[in-house]
C-alpha atoms as a PDB file:
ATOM      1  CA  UNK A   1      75.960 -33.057  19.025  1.00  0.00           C
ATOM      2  CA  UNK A   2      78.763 -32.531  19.817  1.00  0.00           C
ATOM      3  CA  UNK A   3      78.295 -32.188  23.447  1.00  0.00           C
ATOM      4  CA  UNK A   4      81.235 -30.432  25.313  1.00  0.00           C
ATOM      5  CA  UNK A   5      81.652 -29.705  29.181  1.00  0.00           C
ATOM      6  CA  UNK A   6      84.817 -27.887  30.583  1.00  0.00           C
ATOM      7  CA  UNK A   7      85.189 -28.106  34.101  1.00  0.00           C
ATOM      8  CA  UNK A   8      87.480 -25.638  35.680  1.00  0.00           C
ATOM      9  CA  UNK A   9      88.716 -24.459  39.044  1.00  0.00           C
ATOM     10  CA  UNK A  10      87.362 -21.252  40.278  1.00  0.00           C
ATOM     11  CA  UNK A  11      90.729 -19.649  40.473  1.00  0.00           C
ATOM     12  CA  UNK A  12      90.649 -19.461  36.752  1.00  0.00           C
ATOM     13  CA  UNK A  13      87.517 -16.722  37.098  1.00  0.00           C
ATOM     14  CA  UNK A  14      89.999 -14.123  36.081  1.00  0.00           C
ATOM     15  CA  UNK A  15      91.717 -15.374  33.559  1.00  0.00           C
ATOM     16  CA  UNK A  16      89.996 -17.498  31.559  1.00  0.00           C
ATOM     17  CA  UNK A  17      87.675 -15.897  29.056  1.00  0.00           C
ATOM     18  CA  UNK A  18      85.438 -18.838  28.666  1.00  0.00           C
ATOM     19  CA  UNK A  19      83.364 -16.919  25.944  1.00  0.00           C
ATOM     20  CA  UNK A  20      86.936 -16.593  23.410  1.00  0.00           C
ATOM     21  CA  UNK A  21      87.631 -19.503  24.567  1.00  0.00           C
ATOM     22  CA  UNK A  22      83.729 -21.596  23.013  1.00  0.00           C
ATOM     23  CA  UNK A  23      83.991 -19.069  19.943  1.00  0.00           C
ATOM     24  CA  UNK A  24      87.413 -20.981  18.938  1.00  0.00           C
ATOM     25  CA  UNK A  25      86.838 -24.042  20.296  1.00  0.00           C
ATOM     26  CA  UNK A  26      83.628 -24.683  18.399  1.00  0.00           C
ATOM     27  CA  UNK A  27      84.494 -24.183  14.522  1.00  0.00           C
ATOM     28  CA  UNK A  28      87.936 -26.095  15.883  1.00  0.00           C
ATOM     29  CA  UNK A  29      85.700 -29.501  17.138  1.00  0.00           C
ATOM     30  CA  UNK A  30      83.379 -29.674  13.837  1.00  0.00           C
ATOM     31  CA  UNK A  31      86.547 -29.997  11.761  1.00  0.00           C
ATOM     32  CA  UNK A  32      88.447 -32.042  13.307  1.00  0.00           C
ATOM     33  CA  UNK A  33      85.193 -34.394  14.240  1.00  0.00           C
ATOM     34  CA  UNK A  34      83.271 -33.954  10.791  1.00  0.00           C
ATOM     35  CA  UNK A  35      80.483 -32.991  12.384  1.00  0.00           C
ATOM     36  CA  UNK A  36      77.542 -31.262  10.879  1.00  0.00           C
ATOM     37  CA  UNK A  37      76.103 -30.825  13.897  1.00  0.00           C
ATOM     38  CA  UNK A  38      75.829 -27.996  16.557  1.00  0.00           C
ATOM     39  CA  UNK A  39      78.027 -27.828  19.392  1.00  0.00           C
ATOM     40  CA  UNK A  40      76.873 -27.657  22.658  1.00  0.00           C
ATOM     41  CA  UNK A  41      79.123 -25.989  25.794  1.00  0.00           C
ATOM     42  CA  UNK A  42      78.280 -26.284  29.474  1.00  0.00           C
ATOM     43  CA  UNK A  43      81.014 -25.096  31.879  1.00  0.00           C
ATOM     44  CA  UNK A  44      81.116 -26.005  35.227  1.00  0.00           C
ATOM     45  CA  UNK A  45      83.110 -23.798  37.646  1.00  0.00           C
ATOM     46  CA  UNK A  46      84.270 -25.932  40.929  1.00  0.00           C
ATOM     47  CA  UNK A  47      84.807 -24.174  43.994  1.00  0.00           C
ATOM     48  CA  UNK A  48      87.250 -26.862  45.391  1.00  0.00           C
ATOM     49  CA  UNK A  49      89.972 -28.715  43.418  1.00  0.00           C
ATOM     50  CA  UNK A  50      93.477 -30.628  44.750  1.00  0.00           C
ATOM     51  CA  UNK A  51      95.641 -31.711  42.183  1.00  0.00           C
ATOM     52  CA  UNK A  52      98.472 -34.145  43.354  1.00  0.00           C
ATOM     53  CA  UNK A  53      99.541 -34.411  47.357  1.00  0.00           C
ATOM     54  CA  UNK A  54      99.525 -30.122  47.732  1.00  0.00           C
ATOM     55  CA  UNK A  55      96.585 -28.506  49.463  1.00  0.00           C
ATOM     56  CA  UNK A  56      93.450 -26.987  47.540  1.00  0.00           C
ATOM     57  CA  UNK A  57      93.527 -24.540  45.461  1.00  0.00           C
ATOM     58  CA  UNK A  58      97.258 -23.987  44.796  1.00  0.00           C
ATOM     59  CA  UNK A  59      97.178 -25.285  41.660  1.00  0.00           C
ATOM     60  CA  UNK A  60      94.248 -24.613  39.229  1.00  0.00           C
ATOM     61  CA  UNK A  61      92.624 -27.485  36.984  1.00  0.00           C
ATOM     62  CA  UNK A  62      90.453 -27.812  33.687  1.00  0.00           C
ATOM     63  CA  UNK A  63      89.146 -30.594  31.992  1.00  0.00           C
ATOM     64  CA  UNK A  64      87.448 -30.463  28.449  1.00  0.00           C
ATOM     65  CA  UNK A  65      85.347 -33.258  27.518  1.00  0.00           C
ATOM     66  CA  UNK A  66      83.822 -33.758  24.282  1.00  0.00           C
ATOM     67  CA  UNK A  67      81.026 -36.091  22.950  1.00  0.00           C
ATOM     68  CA  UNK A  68      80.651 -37.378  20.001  1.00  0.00           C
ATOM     69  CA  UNK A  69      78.438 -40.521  18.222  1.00  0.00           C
ATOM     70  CA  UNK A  70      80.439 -43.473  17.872  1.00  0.00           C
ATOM     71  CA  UNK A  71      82.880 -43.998  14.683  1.00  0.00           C
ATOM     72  CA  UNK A  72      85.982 -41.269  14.746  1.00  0.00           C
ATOM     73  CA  UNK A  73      88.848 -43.299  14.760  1.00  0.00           C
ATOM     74  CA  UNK A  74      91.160 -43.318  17.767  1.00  0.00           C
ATOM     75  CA  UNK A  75      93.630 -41.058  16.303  1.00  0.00           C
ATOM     76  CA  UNK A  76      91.362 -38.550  15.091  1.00  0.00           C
ATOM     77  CA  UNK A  77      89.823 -38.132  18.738  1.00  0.00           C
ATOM     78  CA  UNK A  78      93.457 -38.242  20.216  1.00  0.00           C
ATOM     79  CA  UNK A  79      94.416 -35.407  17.484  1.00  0.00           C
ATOM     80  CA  UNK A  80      91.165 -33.253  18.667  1.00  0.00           C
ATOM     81  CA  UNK A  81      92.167 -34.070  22.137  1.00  0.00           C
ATOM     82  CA  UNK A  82      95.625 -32.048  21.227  1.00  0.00           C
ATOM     83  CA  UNK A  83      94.720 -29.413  19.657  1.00  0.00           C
ATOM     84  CA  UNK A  84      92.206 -28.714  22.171  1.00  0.00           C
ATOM     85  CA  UNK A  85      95.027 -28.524  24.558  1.00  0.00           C
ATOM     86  CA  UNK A  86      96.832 -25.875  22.326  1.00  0.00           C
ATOM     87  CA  UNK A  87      93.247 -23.582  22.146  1.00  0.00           C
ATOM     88  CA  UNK A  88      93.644 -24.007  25.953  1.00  0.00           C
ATOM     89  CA  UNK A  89      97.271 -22.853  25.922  1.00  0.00           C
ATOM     90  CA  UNK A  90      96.168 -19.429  24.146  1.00  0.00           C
ATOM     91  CA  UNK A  91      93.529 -18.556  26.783  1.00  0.00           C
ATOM     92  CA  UNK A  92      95.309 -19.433  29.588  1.00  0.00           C
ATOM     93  CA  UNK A  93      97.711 -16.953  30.111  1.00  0.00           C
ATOM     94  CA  UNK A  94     101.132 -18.361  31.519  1.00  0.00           C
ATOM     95  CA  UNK A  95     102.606 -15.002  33.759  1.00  0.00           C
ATOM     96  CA  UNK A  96      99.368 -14.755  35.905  1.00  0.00           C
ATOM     97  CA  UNK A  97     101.690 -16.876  38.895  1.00  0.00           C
ATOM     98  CA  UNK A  98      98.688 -19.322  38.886  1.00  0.00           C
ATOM     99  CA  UNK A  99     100.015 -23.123  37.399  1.00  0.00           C
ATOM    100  CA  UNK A 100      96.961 -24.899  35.628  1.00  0.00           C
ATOM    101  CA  UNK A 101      96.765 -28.669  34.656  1.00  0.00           C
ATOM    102  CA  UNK A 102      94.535 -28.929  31.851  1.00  0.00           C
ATOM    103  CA  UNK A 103      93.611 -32.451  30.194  1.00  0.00           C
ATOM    104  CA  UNK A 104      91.116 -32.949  27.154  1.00  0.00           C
ATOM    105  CA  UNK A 105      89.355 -36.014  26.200  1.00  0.00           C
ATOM    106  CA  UNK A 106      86.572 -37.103  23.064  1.00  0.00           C
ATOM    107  CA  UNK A 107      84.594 -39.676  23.563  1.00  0.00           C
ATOM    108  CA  UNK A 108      81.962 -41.401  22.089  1.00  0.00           C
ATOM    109  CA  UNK A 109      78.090 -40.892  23.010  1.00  0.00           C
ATOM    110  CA  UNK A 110      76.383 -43.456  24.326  1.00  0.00           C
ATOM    111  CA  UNK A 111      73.995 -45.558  22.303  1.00  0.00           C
ATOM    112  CA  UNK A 112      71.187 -44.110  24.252  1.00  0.00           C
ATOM    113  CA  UNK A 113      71.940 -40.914  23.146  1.00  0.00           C
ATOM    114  CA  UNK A 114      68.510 -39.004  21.946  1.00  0.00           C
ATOM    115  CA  UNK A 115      68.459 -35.135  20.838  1.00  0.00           C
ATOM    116  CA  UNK A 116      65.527 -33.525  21.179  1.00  0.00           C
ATOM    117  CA  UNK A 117      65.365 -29.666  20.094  1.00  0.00           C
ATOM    118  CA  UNK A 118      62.027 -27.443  21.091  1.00  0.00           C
ATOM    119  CA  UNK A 119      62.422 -23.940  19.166  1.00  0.00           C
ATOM    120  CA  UNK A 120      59.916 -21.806  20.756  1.00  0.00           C
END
């Protein structure tokens, strides 16, 4: 914990280096969620996105989702949320003609949630 998956259209292959990206976005989500824990990133790359009425693949989209156990106030996941966004903002490079829609979102693990860690 925390658990973290960024989805992303594949048109962002060549500009977004996903591995600055994780080494900023990490220190950033265990301050501003207290955690003690170790974060945990699993991009997905998606081969097809639409965003709005336009056809595929004209505009790019990402989506960064973060778990966390329950009991971060509201405001304090709405405040990660943002400056998520920003860390976004510096990896995404704004002259490469592509437009990108990016949206961020902490949530709370389920109650279910179980952790199990086999070190070889």
């Amino acid at each position: 914990m925390p658990h973290i998956t960024v989805d992303y259209s594949a048109q962002l292959d060549g500009v977004f280096d996903r591995q600055a990206f994780v080494g900023e976005l990490h220190p950033m989500v265990l301050e501003g969620s207290g955690s003690t824990g170790v974060c945990k990133t699993f991009f997905r790359r998606a081969t097809k996105t639409y965003v709005g009425q336009g056809g595929g693949g004209r505009v790019a989209f990402l989506h960064v989702d973060i778990g966390l156990l329950p009991g971060r106030p509201d405001e304090a996941k709405a405040r990660l949320s943002e400056d998520v966004l920003a860390l976004l903002g510096k990896h995404l490079p704004a002259d490469d003609g592509c437009e990108v829609v990016a949206s961020a979102e902490v949530r709370d693990l389920a109650g279910s949630y179980r952790l199990n860690h086999s070190p070889r």
